[in-house]
Each structure stands twice: as C-alpha cells, then as structure tokens.
C-alpha atoms as a PDB file:
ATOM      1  CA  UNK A   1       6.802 -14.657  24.016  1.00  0.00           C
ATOM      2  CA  UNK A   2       4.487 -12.034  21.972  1.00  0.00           C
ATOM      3  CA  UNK A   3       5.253 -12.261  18.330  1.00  0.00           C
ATOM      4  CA  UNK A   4       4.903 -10.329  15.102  1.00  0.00           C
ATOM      5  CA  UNK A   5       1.975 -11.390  12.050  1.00  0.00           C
ATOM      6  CA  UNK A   6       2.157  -9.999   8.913  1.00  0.00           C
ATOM      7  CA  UNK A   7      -1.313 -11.069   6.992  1.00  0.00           C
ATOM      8  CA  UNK A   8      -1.070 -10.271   3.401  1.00  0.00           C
ATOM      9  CA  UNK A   9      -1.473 -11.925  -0.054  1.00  0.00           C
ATOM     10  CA  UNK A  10       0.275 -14.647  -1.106  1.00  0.00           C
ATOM     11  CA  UNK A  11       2.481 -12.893  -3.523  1.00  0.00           C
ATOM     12  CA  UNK A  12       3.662 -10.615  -0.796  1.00  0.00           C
ATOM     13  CA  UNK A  13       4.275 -13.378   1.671  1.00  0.00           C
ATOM     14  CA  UNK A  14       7.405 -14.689   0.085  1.00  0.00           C
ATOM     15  CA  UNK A  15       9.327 -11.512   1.265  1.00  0.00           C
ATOM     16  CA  UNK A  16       7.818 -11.136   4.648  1.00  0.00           C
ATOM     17  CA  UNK A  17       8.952 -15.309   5.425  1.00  0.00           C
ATOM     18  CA  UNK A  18      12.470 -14.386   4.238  1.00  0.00           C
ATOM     19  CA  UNK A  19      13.050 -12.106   6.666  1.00  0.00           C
ATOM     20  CA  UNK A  20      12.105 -14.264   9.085  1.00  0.00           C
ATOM     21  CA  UNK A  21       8.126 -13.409  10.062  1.00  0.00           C
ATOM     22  CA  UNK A  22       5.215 -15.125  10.740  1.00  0.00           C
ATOM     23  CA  UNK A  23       3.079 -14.785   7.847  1.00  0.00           C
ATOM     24  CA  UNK A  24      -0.279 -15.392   7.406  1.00  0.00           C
ATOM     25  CA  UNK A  25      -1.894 -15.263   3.880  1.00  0.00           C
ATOM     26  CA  UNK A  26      -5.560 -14.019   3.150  1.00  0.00           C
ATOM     27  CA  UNK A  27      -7.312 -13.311   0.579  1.00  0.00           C
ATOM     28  CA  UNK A  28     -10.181 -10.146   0.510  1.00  0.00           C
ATOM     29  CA  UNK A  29     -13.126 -12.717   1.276  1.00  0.00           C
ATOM     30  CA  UNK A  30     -11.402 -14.317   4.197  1.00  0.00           C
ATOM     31  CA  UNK A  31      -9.651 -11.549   5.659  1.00  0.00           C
ATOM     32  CA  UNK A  32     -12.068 -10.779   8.051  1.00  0.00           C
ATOM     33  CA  UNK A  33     -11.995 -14.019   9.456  1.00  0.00           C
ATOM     34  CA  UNK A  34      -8.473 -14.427   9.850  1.00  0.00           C
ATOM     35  CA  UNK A  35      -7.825 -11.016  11.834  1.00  0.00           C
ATOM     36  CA  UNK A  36     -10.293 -12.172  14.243  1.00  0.00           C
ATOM     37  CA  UNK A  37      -8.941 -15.368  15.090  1.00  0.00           C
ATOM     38  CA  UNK A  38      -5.603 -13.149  15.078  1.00  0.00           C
ATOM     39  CA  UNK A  39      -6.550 -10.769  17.530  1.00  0.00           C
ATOM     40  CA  UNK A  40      -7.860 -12.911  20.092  1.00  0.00           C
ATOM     41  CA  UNK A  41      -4.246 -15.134  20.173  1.00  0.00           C
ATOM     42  CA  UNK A  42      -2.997 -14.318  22.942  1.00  0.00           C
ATOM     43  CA  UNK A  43       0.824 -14.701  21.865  1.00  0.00           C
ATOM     44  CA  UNK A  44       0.280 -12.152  18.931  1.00  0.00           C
ATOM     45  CA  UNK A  45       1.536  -9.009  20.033  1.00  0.00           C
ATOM     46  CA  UNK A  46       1.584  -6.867  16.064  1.00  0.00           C
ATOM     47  CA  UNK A  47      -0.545  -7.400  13.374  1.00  0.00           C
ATOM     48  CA  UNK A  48       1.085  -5.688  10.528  1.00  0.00           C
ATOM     49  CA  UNK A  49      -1.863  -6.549   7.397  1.00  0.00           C
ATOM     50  CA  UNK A  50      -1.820  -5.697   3.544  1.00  0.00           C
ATOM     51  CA  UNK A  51      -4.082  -2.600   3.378  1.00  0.00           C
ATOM     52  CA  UNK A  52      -5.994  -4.049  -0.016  1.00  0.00           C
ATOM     53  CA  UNK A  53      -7.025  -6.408   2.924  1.00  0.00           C
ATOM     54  CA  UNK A  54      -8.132  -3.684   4.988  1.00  0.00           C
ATOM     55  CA  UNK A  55     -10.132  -2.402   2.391  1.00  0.00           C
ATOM     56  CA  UNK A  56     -11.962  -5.508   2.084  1.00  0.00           C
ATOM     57  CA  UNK A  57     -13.125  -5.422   6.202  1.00  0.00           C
ATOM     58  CA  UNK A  58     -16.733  -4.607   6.668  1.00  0.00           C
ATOM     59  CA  UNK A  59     -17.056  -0.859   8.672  1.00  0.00           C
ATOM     60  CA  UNK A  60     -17.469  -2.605  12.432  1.00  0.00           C
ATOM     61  CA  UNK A  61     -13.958  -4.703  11.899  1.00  0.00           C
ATOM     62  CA  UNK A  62     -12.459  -1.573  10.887  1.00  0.00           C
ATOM     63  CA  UNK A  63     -13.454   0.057  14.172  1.00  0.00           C
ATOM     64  CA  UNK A  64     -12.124  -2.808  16.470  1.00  0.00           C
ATOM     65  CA  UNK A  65      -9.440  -2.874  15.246  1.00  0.00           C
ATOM     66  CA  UNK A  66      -8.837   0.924  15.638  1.00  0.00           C
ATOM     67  CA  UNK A  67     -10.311   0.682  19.257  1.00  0.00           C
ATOM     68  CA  UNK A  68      -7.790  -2.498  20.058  1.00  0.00           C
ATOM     69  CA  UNK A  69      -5.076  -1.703  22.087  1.00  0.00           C
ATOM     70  CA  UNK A  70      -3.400  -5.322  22.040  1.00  0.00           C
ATOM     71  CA  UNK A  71      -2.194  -6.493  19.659  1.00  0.00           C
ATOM     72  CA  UNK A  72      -1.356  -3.401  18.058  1.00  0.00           C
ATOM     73  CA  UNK A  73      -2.581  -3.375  14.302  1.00  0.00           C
ATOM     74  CA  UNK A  74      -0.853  -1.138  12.052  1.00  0.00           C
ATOM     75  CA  UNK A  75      -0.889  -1.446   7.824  1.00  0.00           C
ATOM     76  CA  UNK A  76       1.373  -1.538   5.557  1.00  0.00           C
ATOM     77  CA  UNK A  77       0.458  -0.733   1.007  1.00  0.00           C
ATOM     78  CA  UNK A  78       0.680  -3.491  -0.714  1.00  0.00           C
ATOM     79  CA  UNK A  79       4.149  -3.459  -2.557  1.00  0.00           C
ATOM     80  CA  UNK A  80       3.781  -4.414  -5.632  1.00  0.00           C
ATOM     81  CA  UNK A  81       0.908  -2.015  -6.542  1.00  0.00           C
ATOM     82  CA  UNK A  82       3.065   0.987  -7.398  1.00  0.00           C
ATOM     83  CA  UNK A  83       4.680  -0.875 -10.157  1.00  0.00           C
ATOM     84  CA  UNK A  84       1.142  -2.339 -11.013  1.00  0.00           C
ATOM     85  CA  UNK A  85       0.426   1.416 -11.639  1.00  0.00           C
ATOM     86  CA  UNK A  86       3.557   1.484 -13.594  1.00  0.00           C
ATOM     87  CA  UNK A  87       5.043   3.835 -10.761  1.00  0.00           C
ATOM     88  CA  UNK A  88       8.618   1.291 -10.331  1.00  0.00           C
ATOM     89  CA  UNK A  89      11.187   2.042  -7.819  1.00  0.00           C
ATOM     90  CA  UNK A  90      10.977   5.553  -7.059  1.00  0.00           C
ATOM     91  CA  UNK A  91       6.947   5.525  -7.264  1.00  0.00           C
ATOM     92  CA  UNK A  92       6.759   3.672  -4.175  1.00  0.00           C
ATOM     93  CA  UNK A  93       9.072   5.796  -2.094  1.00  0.00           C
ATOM     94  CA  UNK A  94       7.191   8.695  -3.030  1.00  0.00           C
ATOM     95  CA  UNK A  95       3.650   7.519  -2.327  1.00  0.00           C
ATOM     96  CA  UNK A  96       4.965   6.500   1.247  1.00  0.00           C
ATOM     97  CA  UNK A  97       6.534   9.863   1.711  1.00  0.00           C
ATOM     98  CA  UNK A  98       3.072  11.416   0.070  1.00  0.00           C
ATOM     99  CA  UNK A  99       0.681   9.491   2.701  1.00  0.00           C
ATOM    100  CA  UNK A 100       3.286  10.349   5.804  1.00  0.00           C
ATOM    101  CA  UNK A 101       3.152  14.340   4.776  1.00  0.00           C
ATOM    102  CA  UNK A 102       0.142  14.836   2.690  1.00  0.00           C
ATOM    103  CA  UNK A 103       2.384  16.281  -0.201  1.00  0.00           C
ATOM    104  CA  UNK A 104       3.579  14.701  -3.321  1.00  0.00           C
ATOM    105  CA  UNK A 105       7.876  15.086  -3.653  1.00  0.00           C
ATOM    106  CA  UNK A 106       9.255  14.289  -6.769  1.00  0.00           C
ATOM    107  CA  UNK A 107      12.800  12.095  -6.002  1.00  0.00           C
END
C-alpha cells in the first residue's frame, strides 16, 4: 500500500498525527537527509514537507525533487508563521489565496 508523509517541524507535527498521517519531523540541518531516505521508500507514494524545510535544501535537492515523478512532492507554508507575523486567522487564508493567484484579497 503507497502511503502519505508529511515532514515538517515538530510543532506542526502534532496536527498532521491527529488526523491520522505519517509524520516525520526535521529540522533545517537534517532535512536534506530525511527526504532522501524518503524518496527512495518504496511504499511512500506523497511527500507533503514544511516549505521553511524546503528552503533549507541545497539547489541540486531542490531539482530532484522537482524532476521526481514518484513519490510526488508537493509543499505546504508552515502554519503557524502567519500568526508569527501577527497576520491570525484571516492572514493565512489570504496568503494562500495570494500565492494560488498572484494577487493580495482582503477577506
């Protein structure tokens, strides 16, 4: 059975294992390593990761992952950095619907 990873920080991981995914934590200085290891398990069919952790890949990681077909990697923002900006609630909402269309929508 292929299965869905979530690698993020460990303050995000709480929510992810609540709803009933594999998590994997990481932190910026090993999440190289662990997406790796991820994408050559066979079983692992998603790798949805934290993008402050794809931030932290060197360049040539970046491009595998681009140029891998399976598992599928996607990102996701970190959640709790809109209120860190002191953007609560509706911030987030809007910087998703500002990355999907390119324009900024006040809700």
């Amino acid at each position: 059975m292929v299965k869905i990873v979530v690698v993020t920080d460990i303050d995000s991981a709480a929510g992810f294992r609540l709803a009933g995914v594999d998590v994997v934590t990481a932190t910026s200085e090993n999440a190289e390593e662990t997406l790796q290891t991820l994408v050559k398990t066979p079983e692992v069919g998603m790798i949805a990761v934290n993008e402050t952790l794809l931030e932290a890949l060197s360049e040539r990681t970046k491009k595998v992952l681009r140029m891998t077909d399976f598992p599928l990697v996607i990102s996701f923002p970190k959640i709790l950095a809109s209120k860190e900006k002191g953007k609560a609630g509706e911030g987030y909402a809007a910087e998703l619907i500002r990355k999907a269309i390119g324009y900024h929508i006040k809700l």
